[in-house]
C-alpha atoms as a PDB file:
ATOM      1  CA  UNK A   1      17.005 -10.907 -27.949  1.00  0.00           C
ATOM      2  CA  UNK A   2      17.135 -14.351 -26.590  1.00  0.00           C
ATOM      3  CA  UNK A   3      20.061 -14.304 -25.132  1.00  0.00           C
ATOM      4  CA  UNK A   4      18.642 -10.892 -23.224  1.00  0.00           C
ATOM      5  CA  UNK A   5      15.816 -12.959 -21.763  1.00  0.00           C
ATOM      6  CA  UNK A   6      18.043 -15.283 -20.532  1.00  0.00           C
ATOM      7  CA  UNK A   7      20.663 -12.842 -18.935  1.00  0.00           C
ATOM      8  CA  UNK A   8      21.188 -12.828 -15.077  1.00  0.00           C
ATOM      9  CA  UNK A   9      19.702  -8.964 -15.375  1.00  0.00           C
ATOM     10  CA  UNK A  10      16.543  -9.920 -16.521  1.00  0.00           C
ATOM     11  CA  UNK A  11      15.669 -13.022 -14.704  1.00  0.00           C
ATOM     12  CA  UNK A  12      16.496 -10.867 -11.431  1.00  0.00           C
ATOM     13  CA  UNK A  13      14.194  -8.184 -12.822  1.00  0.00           C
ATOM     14  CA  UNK A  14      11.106 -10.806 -13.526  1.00  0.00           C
ATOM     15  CA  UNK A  15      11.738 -12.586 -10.214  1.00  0.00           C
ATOM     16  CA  UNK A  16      11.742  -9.154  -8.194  1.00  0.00           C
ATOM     17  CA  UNK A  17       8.584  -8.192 -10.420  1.00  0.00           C
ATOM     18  CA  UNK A  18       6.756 -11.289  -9.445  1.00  0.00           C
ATOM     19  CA  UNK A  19       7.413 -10.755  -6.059  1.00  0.00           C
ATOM     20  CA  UNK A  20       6.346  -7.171  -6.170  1.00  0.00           C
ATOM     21  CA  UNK A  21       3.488  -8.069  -7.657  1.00  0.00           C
ATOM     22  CA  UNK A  22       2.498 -10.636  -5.076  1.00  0.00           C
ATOM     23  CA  UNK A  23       3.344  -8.313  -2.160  1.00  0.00           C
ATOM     24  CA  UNK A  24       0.861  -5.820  -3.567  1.00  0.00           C
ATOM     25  CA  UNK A  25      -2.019  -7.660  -2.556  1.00  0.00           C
ATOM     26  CA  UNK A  26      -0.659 -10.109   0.207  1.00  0.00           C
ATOM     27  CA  UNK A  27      -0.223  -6.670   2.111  1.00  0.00           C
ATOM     28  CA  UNK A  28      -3.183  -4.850   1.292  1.00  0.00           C
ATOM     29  CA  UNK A  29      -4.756  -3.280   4.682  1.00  0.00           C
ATOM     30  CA  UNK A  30      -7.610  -4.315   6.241  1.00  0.00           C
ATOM     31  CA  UNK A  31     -10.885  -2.843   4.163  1.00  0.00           C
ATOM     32  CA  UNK A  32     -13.224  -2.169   7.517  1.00  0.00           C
ATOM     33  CA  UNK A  33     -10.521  -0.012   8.479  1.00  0.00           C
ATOM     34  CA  UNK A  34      -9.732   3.870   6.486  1.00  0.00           C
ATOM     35  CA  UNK A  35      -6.290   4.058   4.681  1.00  0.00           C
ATOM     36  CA  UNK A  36      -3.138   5.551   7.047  1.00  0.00           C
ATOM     37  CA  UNK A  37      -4.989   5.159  10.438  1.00  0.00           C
ATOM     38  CA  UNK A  38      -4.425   2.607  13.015  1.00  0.00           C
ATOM     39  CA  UNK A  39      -7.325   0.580  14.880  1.00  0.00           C
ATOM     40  CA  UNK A  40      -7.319   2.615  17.602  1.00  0.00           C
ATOM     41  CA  UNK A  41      -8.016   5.740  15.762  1.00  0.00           C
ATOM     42  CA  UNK A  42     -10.295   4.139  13.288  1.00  0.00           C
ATOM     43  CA  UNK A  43     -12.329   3.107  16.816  1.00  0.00           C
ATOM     44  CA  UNK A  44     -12.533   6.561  18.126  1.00  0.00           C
ATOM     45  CA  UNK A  45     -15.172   9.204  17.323  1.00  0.00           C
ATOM     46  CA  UNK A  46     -14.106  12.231  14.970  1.00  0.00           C
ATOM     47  CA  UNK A  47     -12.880  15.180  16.738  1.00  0.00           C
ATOM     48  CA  UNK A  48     -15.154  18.042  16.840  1.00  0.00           C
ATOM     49  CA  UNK A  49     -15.064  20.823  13.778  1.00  0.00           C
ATOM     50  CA  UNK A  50     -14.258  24.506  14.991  1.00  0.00           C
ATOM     51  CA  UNK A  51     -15.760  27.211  13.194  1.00  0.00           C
ATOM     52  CA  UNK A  52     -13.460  30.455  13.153  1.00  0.00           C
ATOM     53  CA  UNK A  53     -15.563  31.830  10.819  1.00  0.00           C
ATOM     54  CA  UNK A  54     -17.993  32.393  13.939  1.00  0.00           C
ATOM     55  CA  UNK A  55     -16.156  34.161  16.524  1.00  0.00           C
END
């Protein structure tokens, strides 16, 4: 077992964890802005809602 947590495999595993890890919530988005928009839609007004169900 120790000689597991000192293998090449494992260290690389931790060390790319940790990073992951870090990444996570260095790159978080902005929180005034909604998820998987851009500023520039996240500016604009919402677009108008059609009713079929009236025609």
């Amino acid at each position: 077992m120790l000689a597991f947590l000192k293998s090449d495999l494992f260290l690389r595993f931790l060390g790319g964890f940790a990073i992951g890890a870090i990444g996570v919530f260095v790159l978080q988005p902005n929180s005034d802005a909604p998820p998987l928009t851009g500023q520039a839609m996240a500016a604009s007004a919402p677009a108008p809602v059609v009713d079929d169900a009236a025609r």
